[in-house]
PDB file of N, CA and C in Angstrom:
ATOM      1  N   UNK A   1     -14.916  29.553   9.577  1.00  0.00           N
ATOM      2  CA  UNK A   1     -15.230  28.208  10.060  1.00  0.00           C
ATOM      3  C   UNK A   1     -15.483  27.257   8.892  1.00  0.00           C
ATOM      4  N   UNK A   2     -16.032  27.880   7.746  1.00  0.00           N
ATOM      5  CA  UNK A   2     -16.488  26.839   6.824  1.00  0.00           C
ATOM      6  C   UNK A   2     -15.265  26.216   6.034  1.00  0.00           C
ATOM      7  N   UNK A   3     -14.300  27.370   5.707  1.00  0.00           N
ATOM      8  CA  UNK A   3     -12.843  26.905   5.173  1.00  0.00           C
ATOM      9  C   UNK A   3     -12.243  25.345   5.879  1.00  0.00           C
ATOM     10  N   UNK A   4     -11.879  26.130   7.169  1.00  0.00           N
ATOM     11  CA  UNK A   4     -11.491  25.493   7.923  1.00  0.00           C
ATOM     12  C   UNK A   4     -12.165  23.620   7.990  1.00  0.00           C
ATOM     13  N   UNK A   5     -13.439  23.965   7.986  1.00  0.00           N
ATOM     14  CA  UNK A   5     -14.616  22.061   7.954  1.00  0.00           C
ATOM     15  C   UNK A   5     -14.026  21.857   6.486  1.00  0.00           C
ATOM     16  N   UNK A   6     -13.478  22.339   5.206  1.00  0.00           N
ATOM     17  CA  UNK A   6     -13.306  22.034   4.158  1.00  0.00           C
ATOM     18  C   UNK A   6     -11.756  21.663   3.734  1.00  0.00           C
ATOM     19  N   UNK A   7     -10.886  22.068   4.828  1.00  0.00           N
ATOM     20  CA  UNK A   7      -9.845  21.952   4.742  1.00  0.00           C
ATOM     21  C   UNK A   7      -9.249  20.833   5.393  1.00  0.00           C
ATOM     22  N   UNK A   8     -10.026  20.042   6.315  1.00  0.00           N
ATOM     23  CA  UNK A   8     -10.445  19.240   6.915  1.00  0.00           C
ATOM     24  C   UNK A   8     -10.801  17.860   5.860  1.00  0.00           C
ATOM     25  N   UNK A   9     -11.860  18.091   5.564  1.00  0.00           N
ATOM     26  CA  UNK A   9     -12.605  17.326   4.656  1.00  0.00           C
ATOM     27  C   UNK A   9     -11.508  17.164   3.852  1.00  0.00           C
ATOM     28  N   UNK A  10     -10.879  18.111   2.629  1.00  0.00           N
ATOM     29  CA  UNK A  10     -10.014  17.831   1.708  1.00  0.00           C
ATOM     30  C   UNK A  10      -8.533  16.917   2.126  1.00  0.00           C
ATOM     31  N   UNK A  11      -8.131  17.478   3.582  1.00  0.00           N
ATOM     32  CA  UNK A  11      -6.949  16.734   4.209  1.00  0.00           C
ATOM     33  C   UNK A  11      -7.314  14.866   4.286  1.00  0.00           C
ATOM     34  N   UNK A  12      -8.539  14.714   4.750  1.00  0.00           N
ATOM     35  CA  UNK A  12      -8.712  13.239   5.517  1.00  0.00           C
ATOM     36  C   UNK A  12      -9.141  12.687   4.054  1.00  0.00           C
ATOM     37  N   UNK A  13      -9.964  13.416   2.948  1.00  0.00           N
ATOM     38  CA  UNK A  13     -10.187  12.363   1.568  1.00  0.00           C
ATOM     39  C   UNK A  13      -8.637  12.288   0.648  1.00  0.00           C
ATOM     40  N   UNK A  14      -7.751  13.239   0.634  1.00  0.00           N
ATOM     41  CA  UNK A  14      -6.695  13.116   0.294  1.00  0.00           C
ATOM     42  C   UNK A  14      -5.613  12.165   0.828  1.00  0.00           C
ATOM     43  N   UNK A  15      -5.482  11.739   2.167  1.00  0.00           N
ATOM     44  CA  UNK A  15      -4.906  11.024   2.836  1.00  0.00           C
ATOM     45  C   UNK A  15      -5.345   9.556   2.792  1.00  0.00           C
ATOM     46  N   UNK A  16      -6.612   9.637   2.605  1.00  0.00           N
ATOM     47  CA  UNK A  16      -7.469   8.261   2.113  1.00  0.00           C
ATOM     48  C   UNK A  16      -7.301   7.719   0.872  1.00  0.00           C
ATOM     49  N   UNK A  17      -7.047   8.452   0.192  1.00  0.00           N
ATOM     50  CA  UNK A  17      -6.716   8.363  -1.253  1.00  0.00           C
ATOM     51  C   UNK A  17      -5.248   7.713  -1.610  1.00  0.00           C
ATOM     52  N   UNK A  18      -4.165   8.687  -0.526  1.00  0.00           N
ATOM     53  CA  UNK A  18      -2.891   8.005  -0.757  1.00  0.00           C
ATOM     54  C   UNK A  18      -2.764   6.774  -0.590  1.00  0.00           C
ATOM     55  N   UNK A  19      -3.294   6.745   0.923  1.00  0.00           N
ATOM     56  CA  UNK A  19      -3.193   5.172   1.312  1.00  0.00           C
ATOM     57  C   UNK A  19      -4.201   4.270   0.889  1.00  0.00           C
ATOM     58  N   UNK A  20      -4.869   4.256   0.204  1.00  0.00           N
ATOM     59  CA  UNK A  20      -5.485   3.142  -0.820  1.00  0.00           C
ATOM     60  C   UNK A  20      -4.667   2.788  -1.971  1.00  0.00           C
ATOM     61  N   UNK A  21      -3.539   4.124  -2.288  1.00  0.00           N
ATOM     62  CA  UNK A  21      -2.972   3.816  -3.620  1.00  0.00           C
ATOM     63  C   UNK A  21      -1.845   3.368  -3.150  1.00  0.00           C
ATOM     64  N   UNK A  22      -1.155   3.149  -1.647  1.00  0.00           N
ATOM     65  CA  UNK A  22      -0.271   2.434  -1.556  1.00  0.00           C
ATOM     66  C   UNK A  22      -0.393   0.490  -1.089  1.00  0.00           C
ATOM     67  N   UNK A  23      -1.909   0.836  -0.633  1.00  0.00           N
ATOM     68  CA  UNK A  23      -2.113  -0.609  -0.224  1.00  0.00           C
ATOM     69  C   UNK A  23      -2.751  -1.444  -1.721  1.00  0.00           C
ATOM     70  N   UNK A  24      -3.111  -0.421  -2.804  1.00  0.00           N
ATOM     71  CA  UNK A  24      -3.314  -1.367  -3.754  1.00  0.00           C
ATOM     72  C   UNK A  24      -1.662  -1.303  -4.481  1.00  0.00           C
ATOM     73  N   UNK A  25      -0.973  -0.985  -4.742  1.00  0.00           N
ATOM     74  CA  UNK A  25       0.734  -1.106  -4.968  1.00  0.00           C
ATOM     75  C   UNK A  25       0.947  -2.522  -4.378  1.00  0.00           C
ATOM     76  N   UNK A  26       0.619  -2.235  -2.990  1.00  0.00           N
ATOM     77  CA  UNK A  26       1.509  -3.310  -2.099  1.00  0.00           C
ATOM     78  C   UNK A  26       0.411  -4.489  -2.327  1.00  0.00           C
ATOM     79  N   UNK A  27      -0.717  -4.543  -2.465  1.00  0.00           N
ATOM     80  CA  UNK A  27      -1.497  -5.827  -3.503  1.00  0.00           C
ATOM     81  C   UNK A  27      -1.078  -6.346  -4.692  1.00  0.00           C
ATOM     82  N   UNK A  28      -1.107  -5.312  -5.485  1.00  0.00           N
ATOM     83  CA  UNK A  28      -0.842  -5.958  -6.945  1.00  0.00           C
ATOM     84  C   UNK A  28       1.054  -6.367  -6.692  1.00  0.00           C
ATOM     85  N   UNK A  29       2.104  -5.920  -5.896  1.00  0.00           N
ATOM     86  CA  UNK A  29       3.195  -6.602  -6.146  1.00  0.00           C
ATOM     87  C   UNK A  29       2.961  -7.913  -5.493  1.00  0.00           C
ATOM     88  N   UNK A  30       2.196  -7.912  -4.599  1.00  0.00           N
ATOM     89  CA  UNK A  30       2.445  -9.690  -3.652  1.00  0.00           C
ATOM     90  C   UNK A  30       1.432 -10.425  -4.776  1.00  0.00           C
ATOM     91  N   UNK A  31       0.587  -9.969  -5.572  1.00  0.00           N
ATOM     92  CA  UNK A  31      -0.049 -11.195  -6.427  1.00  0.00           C
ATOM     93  C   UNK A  31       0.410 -11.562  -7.561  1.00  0.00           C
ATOM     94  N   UNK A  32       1.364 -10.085  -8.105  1.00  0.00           N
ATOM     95  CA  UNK A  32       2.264 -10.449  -8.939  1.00  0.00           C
ATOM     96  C   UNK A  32       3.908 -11.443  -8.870  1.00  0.00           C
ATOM     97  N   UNK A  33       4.056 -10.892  -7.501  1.00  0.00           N
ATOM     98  CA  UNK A  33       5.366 -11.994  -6.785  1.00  0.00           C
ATOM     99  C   UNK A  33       4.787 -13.680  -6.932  1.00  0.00           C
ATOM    100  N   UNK A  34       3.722 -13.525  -5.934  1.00  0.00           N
ATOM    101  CA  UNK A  34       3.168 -14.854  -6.138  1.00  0.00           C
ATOM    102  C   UNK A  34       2.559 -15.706  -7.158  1.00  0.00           C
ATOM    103  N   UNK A  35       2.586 -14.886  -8.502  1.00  0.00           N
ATOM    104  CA  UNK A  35       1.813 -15.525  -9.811  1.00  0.00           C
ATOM    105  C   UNK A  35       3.738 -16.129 -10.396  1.00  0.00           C
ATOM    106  N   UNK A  36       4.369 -15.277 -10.351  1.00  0.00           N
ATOM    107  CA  UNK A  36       5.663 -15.339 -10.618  1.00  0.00           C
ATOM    108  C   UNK A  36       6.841 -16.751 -10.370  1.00  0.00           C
ATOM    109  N   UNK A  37       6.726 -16.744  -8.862  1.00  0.00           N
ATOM    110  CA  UNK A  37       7.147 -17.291  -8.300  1.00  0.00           C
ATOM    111  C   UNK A  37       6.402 -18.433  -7.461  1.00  0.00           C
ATOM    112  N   UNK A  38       5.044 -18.676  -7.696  1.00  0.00           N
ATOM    113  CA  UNK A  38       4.433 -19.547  -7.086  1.00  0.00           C
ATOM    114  C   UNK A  38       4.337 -19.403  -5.608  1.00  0.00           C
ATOM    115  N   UNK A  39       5.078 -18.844  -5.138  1.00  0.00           N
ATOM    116  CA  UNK A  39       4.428 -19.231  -3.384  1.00  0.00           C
ATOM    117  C   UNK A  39       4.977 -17.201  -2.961  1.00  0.00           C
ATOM    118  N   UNK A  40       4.392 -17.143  -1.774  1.00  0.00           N
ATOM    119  CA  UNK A  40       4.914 -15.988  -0.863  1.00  0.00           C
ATOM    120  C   UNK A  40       5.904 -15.658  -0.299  1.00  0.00           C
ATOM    121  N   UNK A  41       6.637 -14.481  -0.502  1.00  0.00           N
ATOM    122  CA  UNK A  41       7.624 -14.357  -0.067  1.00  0.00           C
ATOM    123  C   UNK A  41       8.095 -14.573   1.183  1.00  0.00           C
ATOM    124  N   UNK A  42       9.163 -15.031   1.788  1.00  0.00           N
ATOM    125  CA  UNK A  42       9.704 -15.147   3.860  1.00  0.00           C
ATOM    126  C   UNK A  42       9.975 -14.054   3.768  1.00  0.00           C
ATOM    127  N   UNK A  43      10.219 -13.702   5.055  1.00  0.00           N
ATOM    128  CA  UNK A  43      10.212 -12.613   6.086  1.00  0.00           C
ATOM    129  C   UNK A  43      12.049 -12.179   5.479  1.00  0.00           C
ATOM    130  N   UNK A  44      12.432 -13.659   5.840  1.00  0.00           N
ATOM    131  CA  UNK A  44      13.596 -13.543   6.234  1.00  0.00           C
ATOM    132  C   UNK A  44      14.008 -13.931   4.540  1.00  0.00           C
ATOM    133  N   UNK A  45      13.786 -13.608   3.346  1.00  0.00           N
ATOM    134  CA  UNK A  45      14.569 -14.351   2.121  1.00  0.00           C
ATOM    135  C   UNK A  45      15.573 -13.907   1.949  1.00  0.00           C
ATOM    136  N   UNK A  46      16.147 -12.517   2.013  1.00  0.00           N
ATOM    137  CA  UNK A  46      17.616 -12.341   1.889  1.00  0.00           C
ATOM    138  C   UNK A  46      18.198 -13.315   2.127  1.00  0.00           C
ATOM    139  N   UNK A  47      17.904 -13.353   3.552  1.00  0.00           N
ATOM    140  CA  UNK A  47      19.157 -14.041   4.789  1.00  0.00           C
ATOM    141  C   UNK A  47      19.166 -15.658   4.307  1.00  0.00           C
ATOM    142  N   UNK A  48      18.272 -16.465   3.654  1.00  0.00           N
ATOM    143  CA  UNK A  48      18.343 -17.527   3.429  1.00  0.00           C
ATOM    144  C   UNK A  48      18.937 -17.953   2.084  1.00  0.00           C
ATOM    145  N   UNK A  49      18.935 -17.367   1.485  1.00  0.00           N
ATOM    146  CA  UNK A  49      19.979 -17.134   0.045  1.00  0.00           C
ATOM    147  C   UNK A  49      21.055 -17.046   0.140  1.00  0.00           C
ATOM    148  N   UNK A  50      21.445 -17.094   1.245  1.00  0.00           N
ATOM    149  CA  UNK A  50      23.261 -16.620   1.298  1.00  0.00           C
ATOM    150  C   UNK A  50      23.740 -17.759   1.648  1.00  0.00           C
TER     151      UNK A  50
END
């Protein structure tokens, strides 16, 4: 049983971990886009470039 509460524990702080390191990724590119380029990217910018 104790494995098991630890294997647990290690799964949900590991998973917490990833996704902090992808939502700070996906931070530092939109403040870097926006220091860059001055404003925020559209949804749609491909499609309006063409």
């Amino acid at each position: 049983m104790n494995e098991n509460w630890w294997f647990l524990v290690e799964l949900v702080l590991s998973l917490g971990l990833i996704l902090s390191g992808v939502a700070l990724t996906v931070t530092l590119a939109r403040r870097w886009y926006m220091k860059r380029n001055g404003h925020e990217r559209s949804e749609r910018y491909a499609n309006d470039t063409h």
